[in-house]
N, C-alpha and C. Protein backbone atom coordinates (compact mmCIF):
# COMPACT_ATOMS: atom_id res chain seq x y z
N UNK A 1 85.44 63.57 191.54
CA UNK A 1 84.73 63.07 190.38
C UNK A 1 85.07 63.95 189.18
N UNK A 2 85.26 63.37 187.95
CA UNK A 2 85.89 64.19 186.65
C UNK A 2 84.60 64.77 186.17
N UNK A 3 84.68 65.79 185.88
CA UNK A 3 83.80 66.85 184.62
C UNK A 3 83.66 66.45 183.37
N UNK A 4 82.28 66.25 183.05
CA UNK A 4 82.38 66.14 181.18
C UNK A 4 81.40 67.29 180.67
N UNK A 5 81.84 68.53 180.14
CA UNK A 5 80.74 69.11 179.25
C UNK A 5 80.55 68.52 178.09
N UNK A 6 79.08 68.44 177.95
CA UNK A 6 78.55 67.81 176.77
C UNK A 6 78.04 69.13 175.94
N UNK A 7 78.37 69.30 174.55
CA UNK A 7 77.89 70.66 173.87
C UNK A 7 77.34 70.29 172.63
N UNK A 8 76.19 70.16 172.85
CA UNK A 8 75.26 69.10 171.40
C UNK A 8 74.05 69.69 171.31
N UNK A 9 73.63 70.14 169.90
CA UNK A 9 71.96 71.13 169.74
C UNK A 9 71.33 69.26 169.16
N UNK A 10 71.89 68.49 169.45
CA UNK A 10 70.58 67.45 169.42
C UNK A 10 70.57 66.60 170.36
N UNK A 11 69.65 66.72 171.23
CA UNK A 11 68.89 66.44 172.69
C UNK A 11 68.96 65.00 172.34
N UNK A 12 68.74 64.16 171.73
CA UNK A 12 68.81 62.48 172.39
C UNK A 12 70.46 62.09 172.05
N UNK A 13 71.22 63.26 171.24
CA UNK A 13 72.52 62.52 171.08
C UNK A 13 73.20 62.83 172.54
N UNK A 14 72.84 63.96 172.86
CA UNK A 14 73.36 64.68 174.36
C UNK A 14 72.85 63.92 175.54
N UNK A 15 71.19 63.39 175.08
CA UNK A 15 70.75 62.49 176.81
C UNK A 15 71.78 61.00 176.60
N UNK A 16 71.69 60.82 175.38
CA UNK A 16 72.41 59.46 175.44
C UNK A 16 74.19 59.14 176.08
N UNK A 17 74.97 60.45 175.52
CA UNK A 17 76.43 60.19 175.99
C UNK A 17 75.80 60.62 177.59
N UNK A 18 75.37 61.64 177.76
CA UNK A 18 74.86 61.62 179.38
C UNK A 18 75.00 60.41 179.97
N UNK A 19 74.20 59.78 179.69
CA UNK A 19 73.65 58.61 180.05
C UNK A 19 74.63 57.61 180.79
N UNK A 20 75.51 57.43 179.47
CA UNK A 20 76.98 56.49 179.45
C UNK A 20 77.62 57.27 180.46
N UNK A 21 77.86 58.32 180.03
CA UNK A 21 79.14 58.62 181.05
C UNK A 21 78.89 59.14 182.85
N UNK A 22 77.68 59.54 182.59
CA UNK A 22 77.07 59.48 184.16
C UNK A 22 77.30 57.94 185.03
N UNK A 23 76.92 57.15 183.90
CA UNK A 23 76.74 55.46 184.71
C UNK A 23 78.54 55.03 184.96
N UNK A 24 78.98 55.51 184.16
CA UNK A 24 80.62 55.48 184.67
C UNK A 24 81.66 56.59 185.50
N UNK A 25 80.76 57.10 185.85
CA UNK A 25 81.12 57.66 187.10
C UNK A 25 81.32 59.43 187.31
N UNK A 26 80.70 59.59 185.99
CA UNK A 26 81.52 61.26 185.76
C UNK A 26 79.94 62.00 185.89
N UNK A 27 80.49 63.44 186.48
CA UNK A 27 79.57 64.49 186.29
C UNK A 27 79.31 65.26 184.80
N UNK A 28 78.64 65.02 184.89
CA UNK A 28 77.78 66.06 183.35
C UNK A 28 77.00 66.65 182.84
N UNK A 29 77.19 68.00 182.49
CA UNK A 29 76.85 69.29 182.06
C UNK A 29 76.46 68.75 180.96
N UNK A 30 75.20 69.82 180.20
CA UNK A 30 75.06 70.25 178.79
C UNK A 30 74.84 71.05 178.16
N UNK A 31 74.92 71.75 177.34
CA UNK A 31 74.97 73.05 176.63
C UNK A 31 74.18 72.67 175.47
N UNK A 32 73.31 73.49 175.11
CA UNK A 32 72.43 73.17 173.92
C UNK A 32 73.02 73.92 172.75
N UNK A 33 73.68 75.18 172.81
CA UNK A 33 74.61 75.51 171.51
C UNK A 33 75.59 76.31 171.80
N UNK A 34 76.23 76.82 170.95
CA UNK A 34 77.86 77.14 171.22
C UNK A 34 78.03 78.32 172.42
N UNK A 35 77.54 79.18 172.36
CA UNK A 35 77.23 80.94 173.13
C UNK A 35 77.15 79.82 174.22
N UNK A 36 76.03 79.12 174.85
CA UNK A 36 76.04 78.32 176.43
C UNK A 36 77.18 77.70 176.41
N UNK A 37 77.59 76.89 175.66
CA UNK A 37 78.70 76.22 175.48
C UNK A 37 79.93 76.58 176.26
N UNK A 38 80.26 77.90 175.69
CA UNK A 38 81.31 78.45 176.03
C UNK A 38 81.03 79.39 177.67
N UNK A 39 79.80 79.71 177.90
CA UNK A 39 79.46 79.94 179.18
C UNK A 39 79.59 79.05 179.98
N UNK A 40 79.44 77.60 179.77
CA UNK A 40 79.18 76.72 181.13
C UNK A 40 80.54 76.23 181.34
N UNK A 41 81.59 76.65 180.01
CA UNK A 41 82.84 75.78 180.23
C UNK A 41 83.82 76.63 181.37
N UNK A 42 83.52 78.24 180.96
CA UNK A 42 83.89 78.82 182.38
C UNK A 42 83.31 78.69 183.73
N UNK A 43 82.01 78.59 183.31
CA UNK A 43 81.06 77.88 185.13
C UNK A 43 81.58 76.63 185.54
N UNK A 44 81.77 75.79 184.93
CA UNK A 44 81.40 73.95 185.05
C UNK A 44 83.06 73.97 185.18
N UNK A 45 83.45 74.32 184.73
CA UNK A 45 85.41 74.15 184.80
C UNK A 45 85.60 72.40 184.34
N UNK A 46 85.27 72.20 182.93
CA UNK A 46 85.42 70.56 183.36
C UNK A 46 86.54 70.11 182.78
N UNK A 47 86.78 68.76 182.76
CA UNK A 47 88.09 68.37 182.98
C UNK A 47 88.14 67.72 181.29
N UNK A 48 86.91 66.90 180.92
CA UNK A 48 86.80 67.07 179.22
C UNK A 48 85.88 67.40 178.51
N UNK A 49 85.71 67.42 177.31
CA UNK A 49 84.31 68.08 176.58
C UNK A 49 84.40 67.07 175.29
N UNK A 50 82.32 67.32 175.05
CA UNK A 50 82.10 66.52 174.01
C UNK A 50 81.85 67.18 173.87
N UNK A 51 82.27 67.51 172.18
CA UNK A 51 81.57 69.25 171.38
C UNK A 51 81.28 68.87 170.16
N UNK A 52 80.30 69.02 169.68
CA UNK A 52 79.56 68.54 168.24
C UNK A 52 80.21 70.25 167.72
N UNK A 53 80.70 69.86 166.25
CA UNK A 53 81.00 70.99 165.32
C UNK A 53 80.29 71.66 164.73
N UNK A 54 79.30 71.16 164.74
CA UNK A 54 77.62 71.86 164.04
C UNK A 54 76.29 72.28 164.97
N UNK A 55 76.82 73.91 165.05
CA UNK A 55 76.06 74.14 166.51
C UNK A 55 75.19 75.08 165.80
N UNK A 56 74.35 75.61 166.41
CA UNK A 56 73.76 76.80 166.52
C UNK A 56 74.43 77.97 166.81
N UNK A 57 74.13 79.21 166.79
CA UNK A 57 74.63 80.74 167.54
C UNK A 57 76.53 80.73 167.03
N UNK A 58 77.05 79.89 167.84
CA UNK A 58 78.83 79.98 167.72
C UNK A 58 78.80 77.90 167.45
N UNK A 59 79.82 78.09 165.88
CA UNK A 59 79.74 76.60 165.73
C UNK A 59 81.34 76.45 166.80
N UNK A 60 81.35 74.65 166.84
CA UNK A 60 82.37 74.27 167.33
C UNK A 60 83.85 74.85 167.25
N UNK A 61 83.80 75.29 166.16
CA UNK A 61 85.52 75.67 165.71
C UNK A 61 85.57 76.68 166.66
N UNK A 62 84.57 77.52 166.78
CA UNK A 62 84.61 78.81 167.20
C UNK A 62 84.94 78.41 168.84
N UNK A 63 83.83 77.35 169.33
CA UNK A 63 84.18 77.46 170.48
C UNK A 63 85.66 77.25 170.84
N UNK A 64 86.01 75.90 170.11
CA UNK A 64 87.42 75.51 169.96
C UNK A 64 88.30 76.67 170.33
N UNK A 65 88.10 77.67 169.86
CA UNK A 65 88.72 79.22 169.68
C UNK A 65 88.59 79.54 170.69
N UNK A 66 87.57 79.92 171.33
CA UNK A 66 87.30 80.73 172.65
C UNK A 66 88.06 79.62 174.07
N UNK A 67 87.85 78.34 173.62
CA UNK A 67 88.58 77.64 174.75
C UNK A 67 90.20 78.13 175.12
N UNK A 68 90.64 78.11 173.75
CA UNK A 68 91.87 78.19 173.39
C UNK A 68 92.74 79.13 173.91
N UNK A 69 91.72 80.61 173.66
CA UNK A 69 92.02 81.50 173.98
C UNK A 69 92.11 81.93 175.61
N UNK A 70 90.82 81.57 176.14
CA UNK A 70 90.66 81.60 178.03
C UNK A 70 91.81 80.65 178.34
N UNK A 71 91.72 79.17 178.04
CA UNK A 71 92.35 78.39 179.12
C UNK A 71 93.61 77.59 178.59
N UNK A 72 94.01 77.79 177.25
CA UNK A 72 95.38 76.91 176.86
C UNK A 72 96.59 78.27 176.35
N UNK A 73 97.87 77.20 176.48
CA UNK A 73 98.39 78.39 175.99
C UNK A 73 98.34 78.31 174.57
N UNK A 74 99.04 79.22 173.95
CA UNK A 74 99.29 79.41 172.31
C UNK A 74 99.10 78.14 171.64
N UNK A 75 100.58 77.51 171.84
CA UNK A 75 100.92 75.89 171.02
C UNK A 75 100.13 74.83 171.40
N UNK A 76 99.50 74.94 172.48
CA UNK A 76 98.45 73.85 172.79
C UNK A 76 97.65 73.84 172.40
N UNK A 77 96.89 75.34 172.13
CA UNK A 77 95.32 75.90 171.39
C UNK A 77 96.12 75.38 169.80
N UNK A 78 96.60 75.57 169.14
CA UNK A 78 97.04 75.74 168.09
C UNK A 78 97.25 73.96 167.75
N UNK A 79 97.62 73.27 168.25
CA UNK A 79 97.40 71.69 168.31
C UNK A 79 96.55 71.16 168.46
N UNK A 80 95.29 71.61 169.88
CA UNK A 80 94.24 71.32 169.47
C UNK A 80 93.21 71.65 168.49
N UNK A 81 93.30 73.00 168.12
CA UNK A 81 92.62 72.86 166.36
C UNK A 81 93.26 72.20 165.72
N UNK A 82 94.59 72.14 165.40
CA UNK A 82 94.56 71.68 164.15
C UNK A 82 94.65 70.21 164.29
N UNK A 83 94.20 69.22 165.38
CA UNK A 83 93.91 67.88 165.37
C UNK A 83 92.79 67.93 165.40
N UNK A 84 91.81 68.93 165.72
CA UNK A 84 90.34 68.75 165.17
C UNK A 84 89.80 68.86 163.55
N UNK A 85 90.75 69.68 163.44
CA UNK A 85 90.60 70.45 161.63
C UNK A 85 91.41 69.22 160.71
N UNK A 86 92.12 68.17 161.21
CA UNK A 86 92.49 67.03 160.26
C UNK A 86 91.38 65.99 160.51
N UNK A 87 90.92 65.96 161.70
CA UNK A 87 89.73 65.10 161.86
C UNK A 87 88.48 65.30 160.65
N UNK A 88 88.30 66.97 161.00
CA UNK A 88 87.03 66.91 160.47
C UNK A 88 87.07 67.29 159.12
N UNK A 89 88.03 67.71 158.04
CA UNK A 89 88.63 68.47 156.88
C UNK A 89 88.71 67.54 155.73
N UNK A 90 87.70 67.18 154.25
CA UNK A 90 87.90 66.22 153.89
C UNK A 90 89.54 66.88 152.95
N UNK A 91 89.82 67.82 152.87
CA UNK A 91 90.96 68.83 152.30
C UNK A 91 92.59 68.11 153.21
N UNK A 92 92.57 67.33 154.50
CA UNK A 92 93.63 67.52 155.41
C UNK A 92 94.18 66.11 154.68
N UNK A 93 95.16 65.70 154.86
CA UNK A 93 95.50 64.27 154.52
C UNK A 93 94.94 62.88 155.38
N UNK A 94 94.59 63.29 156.43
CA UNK A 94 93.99 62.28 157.72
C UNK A 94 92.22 62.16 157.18
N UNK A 95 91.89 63.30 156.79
CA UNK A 95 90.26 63.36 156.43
C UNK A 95 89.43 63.02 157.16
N UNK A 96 88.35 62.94 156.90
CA UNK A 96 86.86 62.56 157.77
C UNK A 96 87.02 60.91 158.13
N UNK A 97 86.29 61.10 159.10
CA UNK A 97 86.36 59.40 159.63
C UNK A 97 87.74 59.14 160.41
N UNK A 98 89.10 59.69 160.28
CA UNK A 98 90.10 59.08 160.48
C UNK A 98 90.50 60.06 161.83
N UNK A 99 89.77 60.16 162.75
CA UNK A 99 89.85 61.33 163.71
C UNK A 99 91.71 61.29 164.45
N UNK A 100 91.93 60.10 164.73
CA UNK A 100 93.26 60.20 165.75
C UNK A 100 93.48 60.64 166.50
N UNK A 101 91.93 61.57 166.98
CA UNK A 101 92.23 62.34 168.64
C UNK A 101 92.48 61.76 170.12
């Protein structure tokens, strides 16, 4: 069965993807802000993550960072920010709304 950490400081947006993705077949974790976040992703080992960018304690980018650093190499960490940072950047040419992840 696939892993989903869920990493969201607002409780009905977190019970709700729960919800969905439990009923389709996946196990799922949640982390209430970034510091757990990045603790459960070394406990839970999961296979994808929902990470809200606006956390408490350590925001998303950061975790982004700490993932990057434990479990991808260089050019992969470095691709996955910066396809999060055109997602979320109204400054990037792709901008807000236009995620493409």
């Amino acid at each position: 069965m696939k892993k989903i950490l869920i990493i969201d400081d607002d409780r009905v947006t977190a019970r709700i993807h729960r919800a969905v993705l439990e009923k389709d077949g996946y196990q799922v974790d949640v982390a209430d802000n970034g510091k757990s976040g990045l603790e459960r992703l070394i406990e839970f080992r999961p296979d994808g993550l929902l990470l809200d960018l606006m956390l408490p304690e350590i925001n998303g980018t950061e975790v982004l960072k700490g993932l990057r650093d434990r479990f991808l190499s260089k050019s992969a960490g470095r691709r996955l920010y910066e396809r999060v940072r055109s997602a979320t950047d109204p400054a990037c040419p792709r901008g807000r709304g236009n995620h493409g992840l």
